[in-house]
PDB file of N, CA and C in Angstrom:
ATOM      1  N   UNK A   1      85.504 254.688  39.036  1.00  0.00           N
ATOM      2  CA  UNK A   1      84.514 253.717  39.418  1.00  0.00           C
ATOM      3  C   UNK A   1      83.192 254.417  39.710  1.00  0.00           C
ATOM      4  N   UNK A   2      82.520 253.653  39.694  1.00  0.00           N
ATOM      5  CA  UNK A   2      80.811 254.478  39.660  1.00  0.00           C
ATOM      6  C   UNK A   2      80.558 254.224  41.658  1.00  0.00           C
ATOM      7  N   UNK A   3      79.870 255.259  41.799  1.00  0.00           N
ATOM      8  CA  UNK A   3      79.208 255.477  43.458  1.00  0.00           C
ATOM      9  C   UNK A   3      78.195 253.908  43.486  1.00  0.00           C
ATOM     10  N   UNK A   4      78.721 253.473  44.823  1.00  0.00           N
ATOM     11  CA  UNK A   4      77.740 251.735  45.181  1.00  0.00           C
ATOM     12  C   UNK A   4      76.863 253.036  46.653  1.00  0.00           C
ATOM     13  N   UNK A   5      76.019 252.175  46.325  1.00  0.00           N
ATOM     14  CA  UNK A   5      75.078 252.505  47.677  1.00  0.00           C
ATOM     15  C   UNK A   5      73.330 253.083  47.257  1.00  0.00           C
ATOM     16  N   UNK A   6      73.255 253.141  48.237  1.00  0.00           N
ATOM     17  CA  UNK A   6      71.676 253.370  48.289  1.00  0.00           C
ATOM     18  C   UNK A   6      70.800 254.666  47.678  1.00  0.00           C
ATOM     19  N   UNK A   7      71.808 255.761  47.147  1.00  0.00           N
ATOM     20  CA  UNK A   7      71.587 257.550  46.428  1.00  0.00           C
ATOM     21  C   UNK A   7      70.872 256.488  45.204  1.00  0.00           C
ATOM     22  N   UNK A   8      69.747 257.354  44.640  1.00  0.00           N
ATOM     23  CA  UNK A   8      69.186 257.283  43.595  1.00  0.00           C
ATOM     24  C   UNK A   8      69.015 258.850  42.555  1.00  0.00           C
ATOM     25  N   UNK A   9      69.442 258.676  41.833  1.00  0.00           N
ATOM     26  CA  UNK A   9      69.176 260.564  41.032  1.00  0.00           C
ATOM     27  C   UNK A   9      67.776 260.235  40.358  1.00  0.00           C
ATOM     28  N   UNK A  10      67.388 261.560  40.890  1.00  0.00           N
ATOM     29  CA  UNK A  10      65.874 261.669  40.418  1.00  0.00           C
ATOM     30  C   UNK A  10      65.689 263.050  40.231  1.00  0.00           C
ATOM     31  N   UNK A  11      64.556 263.465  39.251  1.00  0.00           N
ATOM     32  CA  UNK A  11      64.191 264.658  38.878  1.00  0.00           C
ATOM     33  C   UNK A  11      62.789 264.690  39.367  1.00  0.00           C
ATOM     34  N   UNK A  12      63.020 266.372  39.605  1.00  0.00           N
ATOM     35  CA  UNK A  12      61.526 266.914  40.514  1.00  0.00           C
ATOM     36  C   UNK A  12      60.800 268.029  39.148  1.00  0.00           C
ATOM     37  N   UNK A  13      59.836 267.693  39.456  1.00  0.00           N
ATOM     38  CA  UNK A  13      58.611 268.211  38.386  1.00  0.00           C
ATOM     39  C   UNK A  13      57.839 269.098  38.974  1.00  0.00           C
ATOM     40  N   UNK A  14      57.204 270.317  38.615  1.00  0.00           N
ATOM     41  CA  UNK A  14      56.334 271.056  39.016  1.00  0.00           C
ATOM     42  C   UNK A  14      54.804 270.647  39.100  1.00  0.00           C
ATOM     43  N   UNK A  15      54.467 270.834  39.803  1.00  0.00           N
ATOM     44  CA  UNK A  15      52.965 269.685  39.953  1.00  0.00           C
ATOM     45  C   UNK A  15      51.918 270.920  38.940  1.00  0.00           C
ATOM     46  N   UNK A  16      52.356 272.123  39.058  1.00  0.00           N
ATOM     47  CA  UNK A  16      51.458 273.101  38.235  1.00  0.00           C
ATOM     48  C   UNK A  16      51.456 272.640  36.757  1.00  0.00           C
ATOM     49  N   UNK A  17      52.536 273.200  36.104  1.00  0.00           N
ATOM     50  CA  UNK A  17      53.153 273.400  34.747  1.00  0.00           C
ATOM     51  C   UNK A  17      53.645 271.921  34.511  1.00  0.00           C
ATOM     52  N   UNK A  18      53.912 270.816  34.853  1.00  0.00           N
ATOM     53  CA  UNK A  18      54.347 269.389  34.506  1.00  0.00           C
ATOM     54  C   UNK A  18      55.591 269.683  33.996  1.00  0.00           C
ATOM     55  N   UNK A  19      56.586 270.715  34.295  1.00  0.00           N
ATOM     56  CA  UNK A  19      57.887 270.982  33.677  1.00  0.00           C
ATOM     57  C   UNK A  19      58.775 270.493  34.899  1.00  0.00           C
ATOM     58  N   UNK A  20      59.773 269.974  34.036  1.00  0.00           N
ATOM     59  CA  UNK A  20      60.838 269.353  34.336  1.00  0.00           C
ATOM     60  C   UNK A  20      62.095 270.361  35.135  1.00  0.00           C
ATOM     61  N   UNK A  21      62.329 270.808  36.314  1.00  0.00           N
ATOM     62  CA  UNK A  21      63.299 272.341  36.885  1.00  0.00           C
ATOM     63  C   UNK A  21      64.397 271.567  37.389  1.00  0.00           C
ATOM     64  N   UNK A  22      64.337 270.274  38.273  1.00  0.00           N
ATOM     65  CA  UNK A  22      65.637 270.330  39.077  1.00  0.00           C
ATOM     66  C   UNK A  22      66.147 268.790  39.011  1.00  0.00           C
ATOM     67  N   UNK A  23      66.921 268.319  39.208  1.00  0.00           N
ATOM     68  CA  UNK A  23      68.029 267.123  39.157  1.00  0.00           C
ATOM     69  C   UNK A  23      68.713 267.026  40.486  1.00  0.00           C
ATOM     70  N   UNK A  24      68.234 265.752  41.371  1.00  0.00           N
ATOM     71  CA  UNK A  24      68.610 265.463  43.029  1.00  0.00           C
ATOM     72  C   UNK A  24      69.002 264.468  43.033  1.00  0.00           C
ATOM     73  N   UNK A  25      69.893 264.234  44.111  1.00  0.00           N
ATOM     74  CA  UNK A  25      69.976 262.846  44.421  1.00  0.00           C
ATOM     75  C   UNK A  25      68.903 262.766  46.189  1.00  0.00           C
ATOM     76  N   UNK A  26      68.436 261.104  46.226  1.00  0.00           N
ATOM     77  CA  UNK A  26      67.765 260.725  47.610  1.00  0.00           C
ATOM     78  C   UNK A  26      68.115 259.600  48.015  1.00  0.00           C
ATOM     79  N   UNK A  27      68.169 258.956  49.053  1.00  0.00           N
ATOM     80  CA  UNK A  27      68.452 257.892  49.920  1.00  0.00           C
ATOM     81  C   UNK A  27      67.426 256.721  50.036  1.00  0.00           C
ATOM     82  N   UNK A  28      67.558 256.256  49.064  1.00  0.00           N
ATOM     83  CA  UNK A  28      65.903 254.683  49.113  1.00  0.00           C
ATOM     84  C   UNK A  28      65.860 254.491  50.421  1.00  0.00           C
ATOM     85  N   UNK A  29      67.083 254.501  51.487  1.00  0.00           N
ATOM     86  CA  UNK A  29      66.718 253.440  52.559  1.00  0.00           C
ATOM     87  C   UNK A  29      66.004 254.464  53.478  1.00  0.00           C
ATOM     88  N   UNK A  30      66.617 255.755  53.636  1.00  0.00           N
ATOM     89  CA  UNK A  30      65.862 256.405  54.849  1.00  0.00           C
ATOM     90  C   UNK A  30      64.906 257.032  54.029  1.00  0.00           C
ATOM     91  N   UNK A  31      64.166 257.399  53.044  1.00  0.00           N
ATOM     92  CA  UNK A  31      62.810 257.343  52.655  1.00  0.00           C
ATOM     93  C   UNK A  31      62.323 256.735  51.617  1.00  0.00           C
ATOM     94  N   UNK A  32      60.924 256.532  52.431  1.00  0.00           N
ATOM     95  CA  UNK A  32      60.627 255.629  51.667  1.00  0.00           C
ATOM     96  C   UNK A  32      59.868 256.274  50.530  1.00  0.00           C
ATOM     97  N   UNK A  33      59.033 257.351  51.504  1.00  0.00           N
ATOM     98  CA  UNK A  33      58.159 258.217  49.962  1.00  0.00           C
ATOM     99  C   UNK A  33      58.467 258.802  49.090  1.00  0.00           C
ATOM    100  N   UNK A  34      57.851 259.166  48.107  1.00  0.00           N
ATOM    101  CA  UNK A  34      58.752 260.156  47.144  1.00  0.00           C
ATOM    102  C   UNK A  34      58.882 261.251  47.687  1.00  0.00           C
ATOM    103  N   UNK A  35      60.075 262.468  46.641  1.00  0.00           N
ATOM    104  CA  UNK A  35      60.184 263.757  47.761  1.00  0.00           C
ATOM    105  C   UNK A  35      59.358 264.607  47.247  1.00  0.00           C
ATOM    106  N   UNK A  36      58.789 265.627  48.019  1.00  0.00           N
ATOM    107  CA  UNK A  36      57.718 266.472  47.866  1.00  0.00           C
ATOM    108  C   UNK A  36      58.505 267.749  48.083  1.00  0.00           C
ATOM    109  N   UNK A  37      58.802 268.863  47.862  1.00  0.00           N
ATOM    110  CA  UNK A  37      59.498 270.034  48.046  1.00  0.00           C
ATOM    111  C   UNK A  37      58.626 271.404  47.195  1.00  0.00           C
ATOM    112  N   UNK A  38      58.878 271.937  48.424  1.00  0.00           N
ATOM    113  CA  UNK A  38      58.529 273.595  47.271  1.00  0.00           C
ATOM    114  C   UNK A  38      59.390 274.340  46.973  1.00  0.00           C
ATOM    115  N   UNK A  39      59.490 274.594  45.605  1.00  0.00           N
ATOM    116  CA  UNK A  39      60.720 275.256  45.310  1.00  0.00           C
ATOM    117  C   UNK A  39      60.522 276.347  43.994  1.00  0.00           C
ATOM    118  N   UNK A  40      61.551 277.513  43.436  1.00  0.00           N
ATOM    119  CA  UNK A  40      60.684 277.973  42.619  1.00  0.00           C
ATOM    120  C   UNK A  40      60.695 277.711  40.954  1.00  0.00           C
ATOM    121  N   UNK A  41      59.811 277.416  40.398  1.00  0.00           N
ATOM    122  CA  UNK A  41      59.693 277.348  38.830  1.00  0.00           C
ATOM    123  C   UNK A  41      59.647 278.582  38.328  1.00  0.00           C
ATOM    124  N   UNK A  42      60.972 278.229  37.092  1.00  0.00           N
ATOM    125  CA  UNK A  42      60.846 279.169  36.261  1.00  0.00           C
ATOM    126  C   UNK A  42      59.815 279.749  34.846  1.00  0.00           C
ATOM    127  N   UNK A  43      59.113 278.672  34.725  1.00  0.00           N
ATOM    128  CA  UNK A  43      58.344 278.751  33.645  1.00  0.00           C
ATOM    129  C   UNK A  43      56.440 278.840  34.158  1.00  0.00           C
ATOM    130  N   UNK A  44      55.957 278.995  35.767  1.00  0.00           N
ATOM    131  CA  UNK A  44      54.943 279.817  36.411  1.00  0.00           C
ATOM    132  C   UNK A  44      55.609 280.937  37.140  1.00  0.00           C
ATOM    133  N   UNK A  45      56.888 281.067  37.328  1.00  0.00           N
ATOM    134  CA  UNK A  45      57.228 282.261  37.755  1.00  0.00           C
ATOM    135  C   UNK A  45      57.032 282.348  39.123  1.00  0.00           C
ATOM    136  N   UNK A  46      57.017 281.314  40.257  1.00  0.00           N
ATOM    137  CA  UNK A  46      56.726 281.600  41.533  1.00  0.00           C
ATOM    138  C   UNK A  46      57.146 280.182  42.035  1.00  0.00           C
ATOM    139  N   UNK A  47      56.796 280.268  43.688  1.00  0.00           N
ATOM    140  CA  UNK A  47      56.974 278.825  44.181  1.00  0.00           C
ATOM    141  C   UNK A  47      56.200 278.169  44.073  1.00  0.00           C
ATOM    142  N   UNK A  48      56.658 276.723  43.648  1.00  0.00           N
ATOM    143  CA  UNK A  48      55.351 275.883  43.407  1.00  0.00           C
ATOM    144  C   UNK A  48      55.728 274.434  44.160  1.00  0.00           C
ATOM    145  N   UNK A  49      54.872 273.467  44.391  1.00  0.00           N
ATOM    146  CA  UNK A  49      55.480 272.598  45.065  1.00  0.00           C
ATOM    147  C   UNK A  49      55.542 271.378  43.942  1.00  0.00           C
ATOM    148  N   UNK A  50      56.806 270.717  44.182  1.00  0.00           N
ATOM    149  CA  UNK A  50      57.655 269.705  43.353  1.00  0.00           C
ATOM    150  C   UNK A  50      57.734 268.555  43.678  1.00  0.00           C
ATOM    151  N   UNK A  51      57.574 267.442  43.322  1.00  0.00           N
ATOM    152  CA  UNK A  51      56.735 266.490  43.237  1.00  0.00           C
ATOM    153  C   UNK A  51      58.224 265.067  42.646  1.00  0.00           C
ATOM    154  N   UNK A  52      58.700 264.236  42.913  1.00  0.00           N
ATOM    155  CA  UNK A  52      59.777 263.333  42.266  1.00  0.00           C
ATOM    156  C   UNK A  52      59.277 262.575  41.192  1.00  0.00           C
ATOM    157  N   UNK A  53      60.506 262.856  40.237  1.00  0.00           N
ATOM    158  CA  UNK A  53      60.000 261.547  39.000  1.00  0.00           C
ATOM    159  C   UNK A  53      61.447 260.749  38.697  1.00  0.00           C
ATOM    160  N   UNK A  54      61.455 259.768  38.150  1.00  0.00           N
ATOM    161  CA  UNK A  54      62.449 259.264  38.162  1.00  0.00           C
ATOM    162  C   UNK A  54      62.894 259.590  36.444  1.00  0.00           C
ATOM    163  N   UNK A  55      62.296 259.410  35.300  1.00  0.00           N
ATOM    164  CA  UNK A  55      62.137 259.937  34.611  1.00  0.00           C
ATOM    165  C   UNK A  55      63.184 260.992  34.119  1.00  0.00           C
ATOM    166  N   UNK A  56      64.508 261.241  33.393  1.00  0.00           N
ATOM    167  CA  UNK A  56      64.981 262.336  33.490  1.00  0.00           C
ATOM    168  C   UNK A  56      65.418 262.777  32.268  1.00  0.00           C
ATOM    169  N   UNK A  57      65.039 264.217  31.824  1.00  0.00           N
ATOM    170  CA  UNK A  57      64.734 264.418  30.251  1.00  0.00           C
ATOM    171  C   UNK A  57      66.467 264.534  29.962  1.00  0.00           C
TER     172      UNK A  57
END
């Protein structure tokens, strides 16, 4: 059976390079904003901060 509840899977994007790095799940009810995280990209080679898209290649 498939998961009921409020998790949404979403992918986080590098706000530098617009590349596509990581695959999350988040909770609609306890936030409301999108998630913002710094984390590191492999394709600028450093930490960059990551940005949610729903979007997933």
């Amino acid at each position: 059976m498939a998961k009921k509840g409020a998790r949404e899977i979403v992918a986080l994007v590098c706000s530098v390079c617009k590349n596509q790095n990581y695959i999350t799940e988040r909770n609609k009810i306890n936030m409301e904003k999108k998630l913002e995280t710094k984390k590191y990209c492999k394709h600028c080679r450093k930490v960059q901060l990551h940005k949610e898209t729903t979007k997933l290649k």
